[in-house]
Protein backbone atom coordinates (compact mmCIF):
# COMPACT_ATOMS: atom_id res chain seq x y z
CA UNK A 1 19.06 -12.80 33.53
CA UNK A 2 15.90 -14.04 32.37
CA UNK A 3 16.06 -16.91 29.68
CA UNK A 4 14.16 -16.93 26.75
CA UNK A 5 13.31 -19.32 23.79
CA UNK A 6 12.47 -17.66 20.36
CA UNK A 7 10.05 -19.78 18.27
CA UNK A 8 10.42 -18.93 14.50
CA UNK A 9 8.06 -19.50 12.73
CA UNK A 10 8.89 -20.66 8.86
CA UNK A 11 5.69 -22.82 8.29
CA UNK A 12 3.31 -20.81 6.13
CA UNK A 13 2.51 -21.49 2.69
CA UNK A 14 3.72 -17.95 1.29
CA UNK A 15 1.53 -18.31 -1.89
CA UNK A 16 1.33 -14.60 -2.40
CA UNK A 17 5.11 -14.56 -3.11
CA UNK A 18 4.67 -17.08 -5.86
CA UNK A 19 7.39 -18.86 -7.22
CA UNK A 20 8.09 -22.54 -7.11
CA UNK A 21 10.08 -22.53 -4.17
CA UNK A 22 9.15 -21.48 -0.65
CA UNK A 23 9.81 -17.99 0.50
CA UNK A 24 11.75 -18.85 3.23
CA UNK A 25 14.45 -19.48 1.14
CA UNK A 26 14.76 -16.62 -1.26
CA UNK A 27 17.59 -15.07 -0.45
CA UNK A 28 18.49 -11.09 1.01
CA UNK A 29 22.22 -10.37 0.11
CA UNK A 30 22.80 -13.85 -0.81
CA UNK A 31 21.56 -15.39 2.45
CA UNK A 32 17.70 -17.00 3.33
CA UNK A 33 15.23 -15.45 4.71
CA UNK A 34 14.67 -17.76 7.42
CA UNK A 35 18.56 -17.73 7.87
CA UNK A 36 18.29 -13.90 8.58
CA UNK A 37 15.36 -14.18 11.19
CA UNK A 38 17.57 -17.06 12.97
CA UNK A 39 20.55 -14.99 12.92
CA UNK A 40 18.45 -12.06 14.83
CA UNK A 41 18.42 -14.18 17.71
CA UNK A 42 20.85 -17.15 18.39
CA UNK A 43 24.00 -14.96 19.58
CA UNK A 44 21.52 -13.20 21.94
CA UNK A 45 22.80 -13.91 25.98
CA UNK A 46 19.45 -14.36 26.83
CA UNK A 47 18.45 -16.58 24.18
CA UNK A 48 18.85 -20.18 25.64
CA UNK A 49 16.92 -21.79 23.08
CA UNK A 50 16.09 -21.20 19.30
CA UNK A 51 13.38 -23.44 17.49
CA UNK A 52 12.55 -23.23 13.63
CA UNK A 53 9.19 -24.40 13.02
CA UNK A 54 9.43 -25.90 9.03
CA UNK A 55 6.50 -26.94 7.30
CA UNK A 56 6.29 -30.15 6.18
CA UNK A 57 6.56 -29.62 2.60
CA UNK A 58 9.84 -28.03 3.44
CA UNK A 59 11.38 -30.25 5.67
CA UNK A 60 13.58 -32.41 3.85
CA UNK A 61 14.85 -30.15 2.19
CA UNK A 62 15.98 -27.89 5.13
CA UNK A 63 17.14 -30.93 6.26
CA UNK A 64 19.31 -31.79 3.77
CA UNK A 65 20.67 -28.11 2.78
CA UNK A 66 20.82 -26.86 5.89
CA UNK A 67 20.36 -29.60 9.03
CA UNK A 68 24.21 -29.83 9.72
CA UNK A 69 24.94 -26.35 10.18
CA UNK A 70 21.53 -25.13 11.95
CA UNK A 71 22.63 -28.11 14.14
CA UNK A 72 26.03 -26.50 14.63
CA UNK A 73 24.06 -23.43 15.50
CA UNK A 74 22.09 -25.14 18.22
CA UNK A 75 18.83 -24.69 16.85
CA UNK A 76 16.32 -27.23 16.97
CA UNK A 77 14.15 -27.65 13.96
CA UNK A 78 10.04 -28.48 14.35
CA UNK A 79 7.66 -29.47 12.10
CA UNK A 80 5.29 -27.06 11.67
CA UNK A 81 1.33 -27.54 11.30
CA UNK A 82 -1.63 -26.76 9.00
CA UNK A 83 -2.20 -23.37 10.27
CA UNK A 84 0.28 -20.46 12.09
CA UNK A 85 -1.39 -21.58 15.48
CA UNK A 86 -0.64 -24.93 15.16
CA UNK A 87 2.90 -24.29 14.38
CA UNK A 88 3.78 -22.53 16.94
CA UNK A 89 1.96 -25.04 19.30
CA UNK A 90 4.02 -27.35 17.61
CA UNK A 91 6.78 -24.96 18.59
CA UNK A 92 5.73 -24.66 22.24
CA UNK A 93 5.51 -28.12 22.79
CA UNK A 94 9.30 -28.45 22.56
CA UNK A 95 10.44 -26.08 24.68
CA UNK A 96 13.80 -26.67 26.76
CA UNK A 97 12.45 -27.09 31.01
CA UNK A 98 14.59 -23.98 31.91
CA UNK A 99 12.57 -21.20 29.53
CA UNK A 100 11.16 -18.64 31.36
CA UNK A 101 9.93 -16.52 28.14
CA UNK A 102 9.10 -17.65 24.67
CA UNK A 103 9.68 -14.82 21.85
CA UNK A 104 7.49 -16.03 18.79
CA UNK A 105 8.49 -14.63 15.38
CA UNK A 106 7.84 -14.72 11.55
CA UNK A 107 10.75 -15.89 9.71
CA UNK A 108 9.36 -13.55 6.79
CA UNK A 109 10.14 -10.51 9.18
CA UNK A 110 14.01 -9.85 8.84
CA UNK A 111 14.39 -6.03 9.38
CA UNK A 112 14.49 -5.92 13.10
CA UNK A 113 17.56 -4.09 14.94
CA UNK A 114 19.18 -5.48 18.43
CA UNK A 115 17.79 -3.14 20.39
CA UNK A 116 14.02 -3.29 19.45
CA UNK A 117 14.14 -7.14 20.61
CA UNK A 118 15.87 -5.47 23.65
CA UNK A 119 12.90 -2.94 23.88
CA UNK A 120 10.05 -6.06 23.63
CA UNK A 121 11.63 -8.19 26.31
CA UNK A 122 12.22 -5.48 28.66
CA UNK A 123 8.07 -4.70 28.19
CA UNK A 124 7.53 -8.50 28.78
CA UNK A 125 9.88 -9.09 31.80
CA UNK A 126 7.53 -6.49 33.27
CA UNK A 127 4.08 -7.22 32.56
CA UNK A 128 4.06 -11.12 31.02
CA UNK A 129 3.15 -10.33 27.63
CA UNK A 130 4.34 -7.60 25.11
CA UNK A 131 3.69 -6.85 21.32
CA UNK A 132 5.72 -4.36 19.02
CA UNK A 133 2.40 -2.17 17.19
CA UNK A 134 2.35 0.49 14.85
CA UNK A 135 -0.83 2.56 13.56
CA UNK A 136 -2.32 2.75 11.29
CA UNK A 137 -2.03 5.84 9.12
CA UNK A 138 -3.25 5.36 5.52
CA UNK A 139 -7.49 5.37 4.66
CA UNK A 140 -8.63 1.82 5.24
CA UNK A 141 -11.80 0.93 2.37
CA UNK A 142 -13.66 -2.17 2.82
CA UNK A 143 -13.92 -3.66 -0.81
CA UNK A 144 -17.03 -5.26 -2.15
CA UNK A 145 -17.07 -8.24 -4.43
CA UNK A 146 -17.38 -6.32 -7.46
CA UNK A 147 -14.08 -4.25 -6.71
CA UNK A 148 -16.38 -1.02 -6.00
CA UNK A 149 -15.31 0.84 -2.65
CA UNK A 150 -17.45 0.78 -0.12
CA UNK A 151 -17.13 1.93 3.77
CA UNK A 152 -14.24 4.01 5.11
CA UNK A 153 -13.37 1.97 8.09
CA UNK A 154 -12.16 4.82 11.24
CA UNK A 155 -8.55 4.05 11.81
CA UNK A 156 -8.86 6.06 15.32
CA UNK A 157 -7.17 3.35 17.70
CA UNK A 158 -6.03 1.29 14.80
CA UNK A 159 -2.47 -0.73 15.47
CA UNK A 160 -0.69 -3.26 13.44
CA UNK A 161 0.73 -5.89 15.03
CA UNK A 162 4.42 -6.96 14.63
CA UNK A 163 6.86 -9.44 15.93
CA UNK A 164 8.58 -10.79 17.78
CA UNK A 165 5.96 -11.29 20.39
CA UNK A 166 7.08 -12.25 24.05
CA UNK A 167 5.21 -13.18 26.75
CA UNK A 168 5.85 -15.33 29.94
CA UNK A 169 6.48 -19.18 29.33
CA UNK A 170 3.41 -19.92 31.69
CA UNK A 171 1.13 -17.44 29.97
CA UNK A 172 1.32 -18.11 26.66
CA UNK A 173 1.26 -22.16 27.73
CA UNK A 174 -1.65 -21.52 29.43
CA UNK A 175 -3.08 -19.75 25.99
CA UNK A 176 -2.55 -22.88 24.17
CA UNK A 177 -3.50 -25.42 26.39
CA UNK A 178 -7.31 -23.49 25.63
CA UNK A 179 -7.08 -23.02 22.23
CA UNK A 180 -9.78 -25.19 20.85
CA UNK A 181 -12.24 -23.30 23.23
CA UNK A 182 -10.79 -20.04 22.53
CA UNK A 183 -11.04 -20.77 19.16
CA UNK A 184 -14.67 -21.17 19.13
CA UNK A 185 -15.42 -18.57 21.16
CA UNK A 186 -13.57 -15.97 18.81
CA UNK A 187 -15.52 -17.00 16.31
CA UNK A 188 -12.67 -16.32 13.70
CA UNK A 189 -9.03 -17.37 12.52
CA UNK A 190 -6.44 -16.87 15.21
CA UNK A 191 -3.71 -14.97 13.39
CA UNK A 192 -1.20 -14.11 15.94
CA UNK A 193 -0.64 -15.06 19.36
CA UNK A 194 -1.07 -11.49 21.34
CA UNK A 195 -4.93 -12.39 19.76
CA UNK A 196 -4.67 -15.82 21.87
CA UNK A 197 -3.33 -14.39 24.67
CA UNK A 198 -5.70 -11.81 25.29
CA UNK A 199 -8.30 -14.05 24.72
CA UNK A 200 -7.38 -16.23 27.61
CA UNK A 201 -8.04 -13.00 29.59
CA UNK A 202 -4.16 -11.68 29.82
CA UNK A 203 -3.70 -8.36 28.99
CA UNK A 204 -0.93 -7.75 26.34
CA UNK A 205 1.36 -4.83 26.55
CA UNK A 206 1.47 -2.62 23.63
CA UNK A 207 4.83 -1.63 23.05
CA UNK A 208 6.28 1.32 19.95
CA UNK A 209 7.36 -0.70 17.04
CA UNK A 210 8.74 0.53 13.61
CA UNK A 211 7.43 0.96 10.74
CA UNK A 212 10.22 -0.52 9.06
CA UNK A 213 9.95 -3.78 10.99
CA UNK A 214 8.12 -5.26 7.14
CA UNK A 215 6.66 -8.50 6.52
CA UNK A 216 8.03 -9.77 3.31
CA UNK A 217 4.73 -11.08 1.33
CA UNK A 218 6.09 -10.77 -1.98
CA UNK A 219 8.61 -10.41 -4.30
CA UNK A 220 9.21 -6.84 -4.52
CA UNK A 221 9.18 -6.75 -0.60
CA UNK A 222 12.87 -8.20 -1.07
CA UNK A 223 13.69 -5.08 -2.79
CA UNK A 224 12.01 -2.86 0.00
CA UNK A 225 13.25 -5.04 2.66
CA UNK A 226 17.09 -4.71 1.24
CA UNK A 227 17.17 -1.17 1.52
CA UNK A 228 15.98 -0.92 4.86
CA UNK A 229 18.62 -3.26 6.34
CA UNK A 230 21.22 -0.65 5.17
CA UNK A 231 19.88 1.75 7.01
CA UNK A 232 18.63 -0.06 10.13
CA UNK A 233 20.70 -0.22 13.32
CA UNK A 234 22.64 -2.99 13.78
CA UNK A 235 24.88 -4.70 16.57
CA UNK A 236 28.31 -5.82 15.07
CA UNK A 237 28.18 -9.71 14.13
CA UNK A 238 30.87 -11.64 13.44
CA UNK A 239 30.88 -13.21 10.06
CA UNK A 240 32.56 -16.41 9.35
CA UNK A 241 32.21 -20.24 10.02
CA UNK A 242 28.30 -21.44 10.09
CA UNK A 243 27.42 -17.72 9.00
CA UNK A 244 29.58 -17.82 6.03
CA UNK A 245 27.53 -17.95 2.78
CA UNK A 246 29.44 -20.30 1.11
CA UNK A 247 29.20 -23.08 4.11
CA UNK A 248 25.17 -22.75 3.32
C-alpha cells in the first residue's frame, strides 16, 4: 500500500469570517474546524503521516489548548507562512523520508466522506497528480468598481477546484523547489497547488468532486456545512479518548 502524508493546511487569515478568533476554531457540533479536517484523515491505513500547518498568530494557542492531545494523535504541527504557498512549503519541508504521496487540504473544508479521499488517491496512484473539480453552473458577471455588471464570463469548461489534492511526493517537491520562477512566470497569486503543479509542466488529473465538498468562508457556512454532514456518507469512527469533546 502506498503511503501518504496529508498536509492541512490551517494558516490563512479567514478575515471574511470575522470574529475575533480564528476560524479554525469555531466549532461544528461542538468540535473545531481544524479538529474535523484532522479527523478526516489520521485513522486512514494509508495515512503514515499527518501535518497541521498553524499560522503564527495561532500557534500558541493551539499549542497550549490542543498540543498534548494532537501529540497523542501523532500529528505534527508546522508553522505556517505569509501566504497558502508558503504554508504548505512549510508543510512539505517536514515530510517523514518514507512518503510516497502528499494529500494537501484546507482545514476550512470539513464535509468530505471516506470514500471521496478513496476516489482522489486512487486517481493519483495512477497518474501522479489528481484534483477533486466541480463546474461551474451558475452565470459568472465580472463586476466593475462602481458595483454595475459588466461582462458575462462563458462558464463552458469552467471547474472549481476542491481538496484534498494528491499528487506524487517527487512531483509536487519538484513544484516547490521552482516556485519563485514559477511564480513569476504566472504572473499572478498561486492559489492552490494543482495551479503549481501544472505549471511545472505536470499534468493534473481532473477527478468528479461534490458539490457538497464546501469551503467554510463565513459564518453562515457553519450552518450550511452542519446540515450537509448529516447527510454525507460516512465510515463508522470510534468516539472516545483524544476524540472526546470534553478531553479538547
Amino acid at each position: 500500500m502506498s503511503k501518504m502524508a496529508v498536509i492541512v493546511v490551517a494558516a490563512g487569515s479567514g478575515k471574511r469570517f470575522g470574529g475575533n478568533e480564528s476560524k479554525i476554531f469555531a466549532k461544528l457540533d461542538n468540535q473545531p474546524l481544524f479538529l474535523r479536517a484532522v479527523q478526516l484523515f489520521v485513522n486512514r491505513e494509508d495515512v503514515c503521516q499527518t501535518i497541521l500547518v498553524v499560522s503564527p498568530a495561532d500557534m500558541n494557542q493551539m499549542k497550549s489548548k490542543f498540543g498534548a492531545n494532537l501529540g497523542f494523535m501523532g500529528v505534527k504541527l508546522v508553522e505556517g507562512g505569509a501566504e497558502r504557498h508558503d504554508s504548505v512549503a512549510a508543510g512539505l519541508a517536514a515530510l517523514n523520508d518514507d512518503v510516497e504521496f502528499v494529500a494537501v487540504h484546507d482545514a476550512a473544508r470539513v464535509c468530505v466522506a471516506y470514500e471521496w479521499i478513496d476516489t482522489i488517491f486512487a486517481a493519483a496512484q495512477q497518474s501522479g497528480a489528481a484534483v477533486p473539480v466541480v463546474p461551474v453552473t451558475s452565470t459568472l458577471k465580472r463586476v466593475k468598481p462602481d458595483k454595475t455588471l459588466g461582462e458575462t464570463v462563458p462558464r463552458d469548461g469552467l471547474y472549481m477546484a476542491q481538496t484534498p489534492q494528491i499528487f506524487r511526493r517527487d512531483v509536487i517537491k519538484a513544484a516547490y523547489a521552482g516556485l519563485e520562477e514559477l511564480k513569476k512566470l504566472e504572473g499572478k497569486a498561486i492559489t492552490d497547488d494543482a495551479q503549481l503543479v501544472s505549471a511545472s509542466g505536470f499534468p493534473v488529473t481532473a477527478v468528479d468532486g461534490d458539490a457538497r465538498n464546501i469551503k467554510i468562508t463565513t459564518r453562515g457556512d457553519l450552518t450550511l456545512a452542519g446540515a450537509i454532514l448529516k447527510c454525507l456518507p460516512q465510515k463508522p469512527v470510534a468516539r472516545g479518548g483524544v476524540f472526546e469533546e470534553a478531553r479538547w
